[in-house]
Protein backbone atom coordinates (compact mmCIF):
# COMPACT_ATOMS: atom_id res chain seq x y z
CA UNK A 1 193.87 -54.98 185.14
CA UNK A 2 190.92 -56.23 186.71
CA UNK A 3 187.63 -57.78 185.59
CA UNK A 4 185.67 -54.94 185.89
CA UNK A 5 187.84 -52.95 183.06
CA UNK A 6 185.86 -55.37 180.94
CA UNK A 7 182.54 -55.96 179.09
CA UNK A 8 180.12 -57.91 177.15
CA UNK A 9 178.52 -55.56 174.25
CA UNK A 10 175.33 -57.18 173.01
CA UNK A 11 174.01 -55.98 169.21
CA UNK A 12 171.43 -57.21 166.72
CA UNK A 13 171.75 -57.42 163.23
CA UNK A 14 169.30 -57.26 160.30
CA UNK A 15 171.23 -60.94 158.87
CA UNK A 16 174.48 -62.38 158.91
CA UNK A 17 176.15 -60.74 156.58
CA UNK A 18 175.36 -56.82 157.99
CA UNK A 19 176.35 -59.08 161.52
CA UNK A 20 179.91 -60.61 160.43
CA UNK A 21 180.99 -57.65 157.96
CA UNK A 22 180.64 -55.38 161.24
CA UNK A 23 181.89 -57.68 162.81
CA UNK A 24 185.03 -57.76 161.25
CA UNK A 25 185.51 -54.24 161.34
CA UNK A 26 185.42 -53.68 164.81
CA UNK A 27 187.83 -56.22 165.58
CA UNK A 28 190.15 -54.94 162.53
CA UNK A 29 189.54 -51.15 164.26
CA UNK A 30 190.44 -52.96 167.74
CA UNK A 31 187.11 -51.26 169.26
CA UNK A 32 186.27 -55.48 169.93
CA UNK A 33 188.59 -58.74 170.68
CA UNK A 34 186.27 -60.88 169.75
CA UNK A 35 182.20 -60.80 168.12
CA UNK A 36 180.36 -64.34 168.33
CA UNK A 37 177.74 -64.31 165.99
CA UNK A 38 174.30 -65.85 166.87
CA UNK A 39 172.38 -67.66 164.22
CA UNK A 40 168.89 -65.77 163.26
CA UNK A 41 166.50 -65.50 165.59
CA UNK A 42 163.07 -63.94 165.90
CA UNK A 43 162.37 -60.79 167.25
CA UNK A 44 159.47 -59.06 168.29
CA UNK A 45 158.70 -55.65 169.89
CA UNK A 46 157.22 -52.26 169.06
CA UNK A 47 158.48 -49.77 166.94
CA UNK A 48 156.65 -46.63 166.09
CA UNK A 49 153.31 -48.14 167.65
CA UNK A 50 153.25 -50.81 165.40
CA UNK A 51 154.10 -54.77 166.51
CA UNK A 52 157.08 -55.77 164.61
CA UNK A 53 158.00 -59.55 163.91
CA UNK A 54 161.66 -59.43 162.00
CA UNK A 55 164.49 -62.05 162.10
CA UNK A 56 168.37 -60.63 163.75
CA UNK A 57 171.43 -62.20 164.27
CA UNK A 58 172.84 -61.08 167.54
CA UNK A 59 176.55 -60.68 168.34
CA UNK A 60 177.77 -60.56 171.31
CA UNK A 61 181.06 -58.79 171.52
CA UNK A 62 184.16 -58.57 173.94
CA UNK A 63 186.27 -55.77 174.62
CA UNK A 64 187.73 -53.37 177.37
CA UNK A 65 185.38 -51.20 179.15
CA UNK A 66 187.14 -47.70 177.82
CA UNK A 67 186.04 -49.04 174.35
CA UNK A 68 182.17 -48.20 175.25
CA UNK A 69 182.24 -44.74 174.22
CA UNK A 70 184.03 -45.27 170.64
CA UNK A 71 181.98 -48.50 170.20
CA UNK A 72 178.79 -46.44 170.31
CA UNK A 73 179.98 -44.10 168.25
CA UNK A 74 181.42 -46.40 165.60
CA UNK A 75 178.07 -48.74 165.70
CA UNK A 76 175.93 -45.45 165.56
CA UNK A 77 177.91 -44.82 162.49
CA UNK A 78 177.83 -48.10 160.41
CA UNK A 79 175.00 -49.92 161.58
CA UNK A 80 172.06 -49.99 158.96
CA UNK A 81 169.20 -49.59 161.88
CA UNK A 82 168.12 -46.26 162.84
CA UNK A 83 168.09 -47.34 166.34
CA UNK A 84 170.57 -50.17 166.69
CA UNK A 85 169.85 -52.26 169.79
CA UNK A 86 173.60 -51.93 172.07
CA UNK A 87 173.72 -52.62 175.67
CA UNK A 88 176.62 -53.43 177.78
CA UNK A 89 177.20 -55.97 180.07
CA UNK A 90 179.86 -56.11 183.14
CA UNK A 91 182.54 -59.00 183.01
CA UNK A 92 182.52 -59.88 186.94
CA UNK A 93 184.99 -62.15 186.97
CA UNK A 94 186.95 -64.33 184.07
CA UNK A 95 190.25 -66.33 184.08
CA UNK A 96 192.91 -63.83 183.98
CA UNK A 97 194.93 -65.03 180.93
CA UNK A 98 191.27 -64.72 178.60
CA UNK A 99 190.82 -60.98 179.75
CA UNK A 100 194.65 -60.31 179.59
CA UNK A 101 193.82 -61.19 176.18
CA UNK A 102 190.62 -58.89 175.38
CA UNK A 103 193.09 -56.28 176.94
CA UNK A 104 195.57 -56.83 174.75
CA UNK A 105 193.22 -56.83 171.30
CA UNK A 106 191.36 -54.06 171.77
CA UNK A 107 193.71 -51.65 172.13
């Protein structure tokens, strides 16, 4: 087990209670050890030509890097966006007994 069999999935939410119910399912599925919910923030960006100004709670989310796949799948499945915003981050490094952890709850 090595750092790199891990990562950081970042998603936005349309509020907190979309954000923590999804939450809670992924870690109950084991597709996530842990989500860390973001109070609302503003977001702004494009969508179908038009400047959008909405408010999100992001969640960033830990798990093991063979997760990715079924985490896209599951998030393409429940989340209420028609494009839900998921990007994956690396986990260089991390003290072994935390990702030994992440390892160990999403199995």
């Amino acid at each position: 087990m090595k750092s790199k069999d891990f990562v950081l999935a970042y998603c936005t939410f349309p509020n907190d209670d979309v954000a923590t119910r999804t939450s809670e399912q992924l870690v109950a599925e084991g597709l996530v050890a842990c989500a860390n919910i973001f109070p609302a923030h503003k977001a702004v960006y494009r969508w179908q030509n038009q400047l959008q100004h909405e408010s999100e709670v992001a969640v960033v989310m830990k798990t093991a890097a063979s997760k990715k796949a079924a985490l896209k799948e599951r998030i393409l499945a429940i989340h209420p966006y028609q494009t839900p915003a998921l990007v994956f981050v690396k986990i260089d490094d991390g003290l072994p007994g935390f990702l030994q952890w992440i390892y160990t709850q999403s199995f």
